[in-house]
C-alpha atoms as a PDB file:
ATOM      1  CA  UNK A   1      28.043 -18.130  12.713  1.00  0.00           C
ATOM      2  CA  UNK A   2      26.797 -14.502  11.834  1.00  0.00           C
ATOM      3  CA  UNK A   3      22.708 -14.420  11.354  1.00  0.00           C
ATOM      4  CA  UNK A   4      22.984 -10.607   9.871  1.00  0.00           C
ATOM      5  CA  UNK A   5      22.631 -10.151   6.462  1.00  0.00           C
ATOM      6  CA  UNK A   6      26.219 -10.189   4.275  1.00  0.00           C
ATOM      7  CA  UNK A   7      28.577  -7.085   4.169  1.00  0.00           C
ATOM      8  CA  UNK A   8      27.822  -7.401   0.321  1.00  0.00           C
ATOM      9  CA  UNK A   9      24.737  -8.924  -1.307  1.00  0.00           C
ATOM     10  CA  UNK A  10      22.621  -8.902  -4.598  1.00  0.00           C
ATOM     11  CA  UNK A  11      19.197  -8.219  -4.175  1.00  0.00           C
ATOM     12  CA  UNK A  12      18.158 -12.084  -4.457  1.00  0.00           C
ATOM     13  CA  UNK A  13      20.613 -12.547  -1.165  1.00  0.00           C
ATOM     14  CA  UNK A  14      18.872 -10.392   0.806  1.00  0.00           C
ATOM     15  CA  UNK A  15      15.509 -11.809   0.065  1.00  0.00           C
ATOM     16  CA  UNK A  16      16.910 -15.530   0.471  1.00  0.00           C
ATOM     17  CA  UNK A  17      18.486 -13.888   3.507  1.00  0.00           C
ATOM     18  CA  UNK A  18      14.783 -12.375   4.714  1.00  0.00           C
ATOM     19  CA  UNK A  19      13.233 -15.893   4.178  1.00  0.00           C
ATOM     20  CA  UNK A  20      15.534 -17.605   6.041  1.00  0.00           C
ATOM     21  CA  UNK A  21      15.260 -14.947   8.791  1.00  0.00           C
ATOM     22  CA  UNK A  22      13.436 -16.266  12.494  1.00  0.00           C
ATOM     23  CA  UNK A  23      10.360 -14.593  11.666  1.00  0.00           C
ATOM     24  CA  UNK A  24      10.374 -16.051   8.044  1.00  0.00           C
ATOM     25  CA  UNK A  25      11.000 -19.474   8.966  1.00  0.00           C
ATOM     26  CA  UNK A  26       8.614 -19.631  12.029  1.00  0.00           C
ATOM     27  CA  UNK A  27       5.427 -17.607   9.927  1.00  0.00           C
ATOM     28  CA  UNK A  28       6.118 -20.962   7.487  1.00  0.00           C
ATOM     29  CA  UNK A  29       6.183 -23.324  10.050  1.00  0.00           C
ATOM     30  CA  UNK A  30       2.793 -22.504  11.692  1.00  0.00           C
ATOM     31  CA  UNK A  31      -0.359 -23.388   9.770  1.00  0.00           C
ATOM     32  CA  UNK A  32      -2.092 -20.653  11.350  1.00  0.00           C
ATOM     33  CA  UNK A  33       0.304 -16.983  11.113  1.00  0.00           C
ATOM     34  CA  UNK A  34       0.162 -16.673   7.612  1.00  0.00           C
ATOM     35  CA  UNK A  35      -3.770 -16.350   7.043  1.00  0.00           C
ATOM     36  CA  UNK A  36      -3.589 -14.630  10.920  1.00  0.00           C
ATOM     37  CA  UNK A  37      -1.328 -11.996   9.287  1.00  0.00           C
ATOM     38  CA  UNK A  38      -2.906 -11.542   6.240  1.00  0.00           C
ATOM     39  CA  UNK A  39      -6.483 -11.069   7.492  1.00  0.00           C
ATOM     40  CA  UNK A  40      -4.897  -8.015   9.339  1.00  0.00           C
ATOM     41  CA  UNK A  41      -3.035  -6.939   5.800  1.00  0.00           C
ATOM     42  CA  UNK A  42      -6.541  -7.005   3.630  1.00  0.00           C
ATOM     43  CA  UNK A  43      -8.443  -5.450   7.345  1.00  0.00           C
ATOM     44  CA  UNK A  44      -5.721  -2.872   6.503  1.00  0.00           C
ATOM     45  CA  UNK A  45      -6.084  -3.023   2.480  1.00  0.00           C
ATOM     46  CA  UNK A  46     -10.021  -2.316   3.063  1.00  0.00           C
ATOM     47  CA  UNK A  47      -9.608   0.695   5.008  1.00  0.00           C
ATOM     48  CA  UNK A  48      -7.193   2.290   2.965  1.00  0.00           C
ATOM     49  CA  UNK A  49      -9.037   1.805   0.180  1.00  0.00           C
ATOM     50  CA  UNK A  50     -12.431   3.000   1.346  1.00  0.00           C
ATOM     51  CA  UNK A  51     -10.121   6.338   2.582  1.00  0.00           C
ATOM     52  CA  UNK A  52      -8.251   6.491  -0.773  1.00  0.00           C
ATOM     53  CA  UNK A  53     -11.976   5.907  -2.217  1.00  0.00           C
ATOM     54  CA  UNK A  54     -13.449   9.114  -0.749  1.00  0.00           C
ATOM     55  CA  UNK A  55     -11.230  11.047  -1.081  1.00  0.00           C
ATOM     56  CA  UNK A  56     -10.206  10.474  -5.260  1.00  0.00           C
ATOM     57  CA  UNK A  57     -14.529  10.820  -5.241  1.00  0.00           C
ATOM     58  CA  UNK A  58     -14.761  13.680  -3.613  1.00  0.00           C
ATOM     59  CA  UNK A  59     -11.909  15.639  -5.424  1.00  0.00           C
ATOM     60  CA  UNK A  60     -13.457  14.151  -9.133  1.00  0.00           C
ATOM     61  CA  UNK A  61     -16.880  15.508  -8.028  1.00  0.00           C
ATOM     62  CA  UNK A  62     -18.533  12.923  -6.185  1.00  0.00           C
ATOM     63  CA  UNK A  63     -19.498  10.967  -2.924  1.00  0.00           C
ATOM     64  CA  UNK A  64     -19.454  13.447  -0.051  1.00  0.00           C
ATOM     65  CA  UNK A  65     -20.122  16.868  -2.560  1.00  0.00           C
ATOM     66  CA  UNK A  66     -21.469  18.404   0.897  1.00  0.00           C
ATOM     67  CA  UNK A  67     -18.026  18.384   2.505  1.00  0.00           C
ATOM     68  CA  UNK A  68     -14.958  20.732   1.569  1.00  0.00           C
ATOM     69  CA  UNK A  69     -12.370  18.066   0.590  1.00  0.00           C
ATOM     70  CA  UNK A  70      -9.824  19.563   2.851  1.00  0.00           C
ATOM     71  CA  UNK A  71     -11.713  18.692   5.560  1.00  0.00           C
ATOM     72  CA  UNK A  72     -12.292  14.652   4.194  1.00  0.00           C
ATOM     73  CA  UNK A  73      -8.710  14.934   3.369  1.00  0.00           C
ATOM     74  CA  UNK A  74      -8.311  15.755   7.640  1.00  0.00           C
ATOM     75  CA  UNK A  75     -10.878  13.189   8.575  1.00  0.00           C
ATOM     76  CA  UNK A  76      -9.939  10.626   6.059  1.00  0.00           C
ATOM     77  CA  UNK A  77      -5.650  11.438   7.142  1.00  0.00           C
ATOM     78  CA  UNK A  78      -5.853   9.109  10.342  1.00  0.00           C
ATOM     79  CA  UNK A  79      -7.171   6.285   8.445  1.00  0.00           C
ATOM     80  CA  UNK A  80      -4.828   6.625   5.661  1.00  0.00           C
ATOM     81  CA  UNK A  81      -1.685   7.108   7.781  1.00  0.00           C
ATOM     82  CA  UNK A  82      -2.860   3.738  10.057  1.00  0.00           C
ATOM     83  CA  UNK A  83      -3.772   1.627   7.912  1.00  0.00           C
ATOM     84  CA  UNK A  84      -0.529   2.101   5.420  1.00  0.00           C
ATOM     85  CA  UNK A  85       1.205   1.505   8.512  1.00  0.00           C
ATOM     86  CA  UNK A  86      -0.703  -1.690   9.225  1.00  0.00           C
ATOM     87  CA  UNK A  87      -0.320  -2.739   5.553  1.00  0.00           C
ATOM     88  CA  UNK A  88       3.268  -2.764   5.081  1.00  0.00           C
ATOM     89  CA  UNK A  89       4.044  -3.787   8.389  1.00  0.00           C
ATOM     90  CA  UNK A  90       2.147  -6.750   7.945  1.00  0.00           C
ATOM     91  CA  UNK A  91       2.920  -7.403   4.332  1.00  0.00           C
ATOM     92  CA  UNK A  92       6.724  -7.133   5.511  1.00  0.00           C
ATOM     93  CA  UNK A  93       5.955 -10.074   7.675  1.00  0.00           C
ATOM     94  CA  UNK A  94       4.290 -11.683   5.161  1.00  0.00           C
ATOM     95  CA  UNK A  95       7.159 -11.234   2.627  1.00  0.00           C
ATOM     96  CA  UNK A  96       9.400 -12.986   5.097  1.00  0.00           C
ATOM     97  CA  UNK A  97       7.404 -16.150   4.691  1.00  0.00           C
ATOM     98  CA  UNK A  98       7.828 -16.429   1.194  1.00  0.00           C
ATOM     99  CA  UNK A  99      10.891 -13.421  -0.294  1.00  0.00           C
ATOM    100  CA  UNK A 100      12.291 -15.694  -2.539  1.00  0.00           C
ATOM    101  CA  UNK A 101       9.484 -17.002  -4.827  1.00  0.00           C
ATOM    102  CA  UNK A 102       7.891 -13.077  -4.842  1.00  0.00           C
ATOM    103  CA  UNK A 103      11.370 -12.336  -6.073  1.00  0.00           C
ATOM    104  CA  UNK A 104      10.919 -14.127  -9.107  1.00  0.00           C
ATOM    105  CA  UNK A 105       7.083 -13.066  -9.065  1.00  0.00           C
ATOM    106  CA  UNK A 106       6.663 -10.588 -11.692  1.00  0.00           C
ATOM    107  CA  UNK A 107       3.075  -9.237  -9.693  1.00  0.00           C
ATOM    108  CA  UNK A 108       5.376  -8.815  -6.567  1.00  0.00           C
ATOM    109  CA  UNK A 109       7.254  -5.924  -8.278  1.00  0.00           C
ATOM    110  CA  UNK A 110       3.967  -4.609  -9.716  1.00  0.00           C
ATOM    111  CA  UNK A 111       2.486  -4.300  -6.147  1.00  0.00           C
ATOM    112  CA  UNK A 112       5.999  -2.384  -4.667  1.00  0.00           C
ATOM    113  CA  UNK A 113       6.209  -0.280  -7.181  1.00  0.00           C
ATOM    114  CA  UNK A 114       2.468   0.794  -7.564  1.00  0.00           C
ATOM    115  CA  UNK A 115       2.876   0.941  -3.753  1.00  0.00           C
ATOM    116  CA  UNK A 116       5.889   3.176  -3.879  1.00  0.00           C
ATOM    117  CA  UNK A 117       4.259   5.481  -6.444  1.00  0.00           C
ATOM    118  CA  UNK A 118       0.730   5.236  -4.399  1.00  0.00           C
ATOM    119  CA  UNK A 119       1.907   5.921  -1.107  1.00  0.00           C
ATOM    120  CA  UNK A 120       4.208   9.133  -2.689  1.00  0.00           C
ATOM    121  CA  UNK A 121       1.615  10.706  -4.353  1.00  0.00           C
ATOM    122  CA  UNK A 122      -0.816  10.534  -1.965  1.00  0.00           C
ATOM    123  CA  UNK A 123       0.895  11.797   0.719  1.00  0.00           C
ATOM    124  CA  UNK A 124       2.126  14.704  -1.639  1.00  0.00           C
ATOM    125  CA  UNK A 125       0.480  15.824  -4.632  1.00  0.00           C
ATOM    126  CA  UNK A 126      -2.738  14.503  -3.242  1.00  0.00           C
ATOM    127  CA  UNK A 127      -2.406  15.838  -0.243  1.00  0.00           C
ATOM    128  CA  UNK A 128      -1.677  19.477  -1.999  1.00  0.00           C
ATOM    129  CA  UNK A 129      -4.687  19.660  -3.733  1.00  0.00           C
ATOM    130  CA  UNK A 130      -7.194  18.382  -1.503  1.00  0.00           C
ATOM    131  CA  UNK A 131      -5.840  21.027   1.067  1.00  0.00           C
ATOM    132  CA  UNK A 132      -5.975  24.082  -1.698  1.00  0.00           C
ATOM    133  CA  UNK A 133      -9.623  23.151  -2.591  1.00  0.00           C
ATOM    134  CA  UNK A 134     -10.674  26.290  -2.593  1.00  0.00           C
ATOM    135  CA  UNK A 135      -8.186  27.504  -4.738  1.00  0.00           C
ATOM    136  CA  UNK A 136      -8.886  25.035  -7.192  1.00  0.00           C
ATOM    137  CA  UNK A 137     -12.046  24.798  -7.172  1.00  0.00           C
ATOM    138  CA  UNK A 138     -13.472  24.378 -11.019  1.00  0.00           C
ATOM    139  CA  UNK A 139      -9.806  23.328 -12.025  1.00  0.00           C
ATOM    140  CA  UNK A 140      -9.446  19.969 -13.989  1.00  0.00           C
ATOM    141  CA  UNK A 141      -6.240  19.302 -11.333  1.00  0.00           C
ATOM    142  CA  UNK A 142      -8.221  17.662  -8.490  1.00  0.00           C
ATOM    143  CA  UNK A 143      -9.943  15.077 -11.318  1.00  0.00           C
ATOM    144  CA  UNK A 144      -6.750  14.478 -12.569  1.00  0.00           C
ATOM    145  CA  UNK A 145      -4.973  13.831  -8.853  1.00  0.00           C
ATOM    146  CA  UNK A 146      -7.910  11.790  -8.508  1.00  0.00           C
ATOM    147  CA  UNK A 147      -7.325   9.385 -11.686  1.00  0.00           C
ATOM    148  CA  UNK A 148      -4.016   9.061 -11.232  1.00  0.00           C
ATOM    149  CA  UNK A 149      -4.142   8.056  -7.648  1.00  0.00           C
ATOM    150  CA  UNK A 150      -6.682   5.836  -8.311  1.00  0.00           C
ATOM    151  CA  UNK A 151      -4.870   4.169 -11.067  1.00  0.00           C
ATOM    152  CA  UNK A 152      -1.507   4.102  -8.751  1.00  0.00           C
ATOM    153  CA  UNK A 153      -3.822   2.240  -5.527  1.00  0.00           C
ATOM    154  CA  UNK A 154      -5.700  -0.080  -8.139  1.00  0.00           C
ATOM    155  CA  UNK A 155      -2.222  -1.107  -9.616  1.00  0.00           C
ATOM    156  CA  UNK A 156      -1.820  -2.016  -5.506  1.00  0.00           C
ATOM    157  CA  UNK A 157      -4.741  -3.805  -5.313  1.00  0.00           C
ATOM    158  CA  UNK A 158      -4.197  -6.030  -9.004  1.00  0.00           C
ATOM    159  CA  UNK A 159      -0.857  -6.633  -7.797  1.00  0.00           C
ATOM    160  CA  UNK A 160      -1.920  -8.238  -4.445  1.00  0.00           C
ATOM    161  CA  UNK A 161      -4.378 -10.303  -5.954  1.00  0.00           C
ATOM    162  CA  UNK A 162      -2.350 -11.334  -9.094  1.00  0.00           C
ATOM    163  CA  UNK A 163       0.043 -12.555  -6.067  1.00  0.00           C
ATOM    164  CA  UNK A 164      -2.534 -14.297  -4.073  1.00  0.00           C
ATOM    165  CA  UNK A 165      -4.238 -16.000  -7.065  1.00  0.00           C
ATOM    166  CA  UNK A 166      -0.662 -17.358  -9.190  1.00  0.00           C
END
């Protein structure tokens, strides 16, 4: 019997198929990997916010005025990179345990695509501005990166909780 996904498949089979999966099946069976995993995913979560947070401060004006935000974008860009890593690795595994119900979760698709749209912009547009911040210094673009990654990272955030707390 073949346990690789089907040559052809809607998106519901391959998130039955990703339940089913080893990992899937085993994170369900134990009564401690889920929480294990997850305390790693909001460890993750907490860092990347409190890099997202200094960063969308400093480029609106506030928090760390006494630092260029080029250089928080550098010091911040280790933390940010890491701990998205972290987070959808272990939200992948988390996933597993459960693909079919967040399927027909309607804060599952909230999360992804607030994710998508987070993890895009900040790692382009974002990262743009805060390394011309000279250049744009007095400009009404870095408040406006700012907003709109915050709104993009607290769509994220709703989205995870809205999952955790239906």
């Amino acid at each position: 019997m073949r346990k690789g996904p089907p040559e052809t498949m809607s998106l519901l089979d391959f998130f039955t198929w990703c339940e089913a999966s080893s990992i899937g099946e085993a994170i369900r069976a134990s009564k401690w990997l889920f929480p294990f995993i997850e305390c790693f995913h909001l460890l993750a979560l907490a860092i990347l916010g409190g890099a997202v947070l200094i960063v969308n401060l400093r480029l609106i004006g506030l928090g760390v005025t006494s630092a260029p935000v080029a250089q928080l974008w550098r010091d911040a860009l280790p933390f940010l990179k890491m701990s998205t890593a972290v987070a959808i690795a272990s939200g992948l595994l988390l996933f597993t345990s459960e693909a079919t119900k967040l399927y027909y979760h309607e804060a599952f698709w909230v999360k992804m695509i607030s994710l998508l749209l987070a993890v895009l912009f900040t790692f382009t547009v974002q990262k743009r501005t805060a390394l011309a911040d000279e250049a744009m210094a007095g400009s009404i673009q870095p408040k406006l990166v700012a907003i709109v990654s915050l709104i993009f990272w607290t769509g994220v955030g709703i989205g995870g909780r809205w999952i955790g707390f239906s």
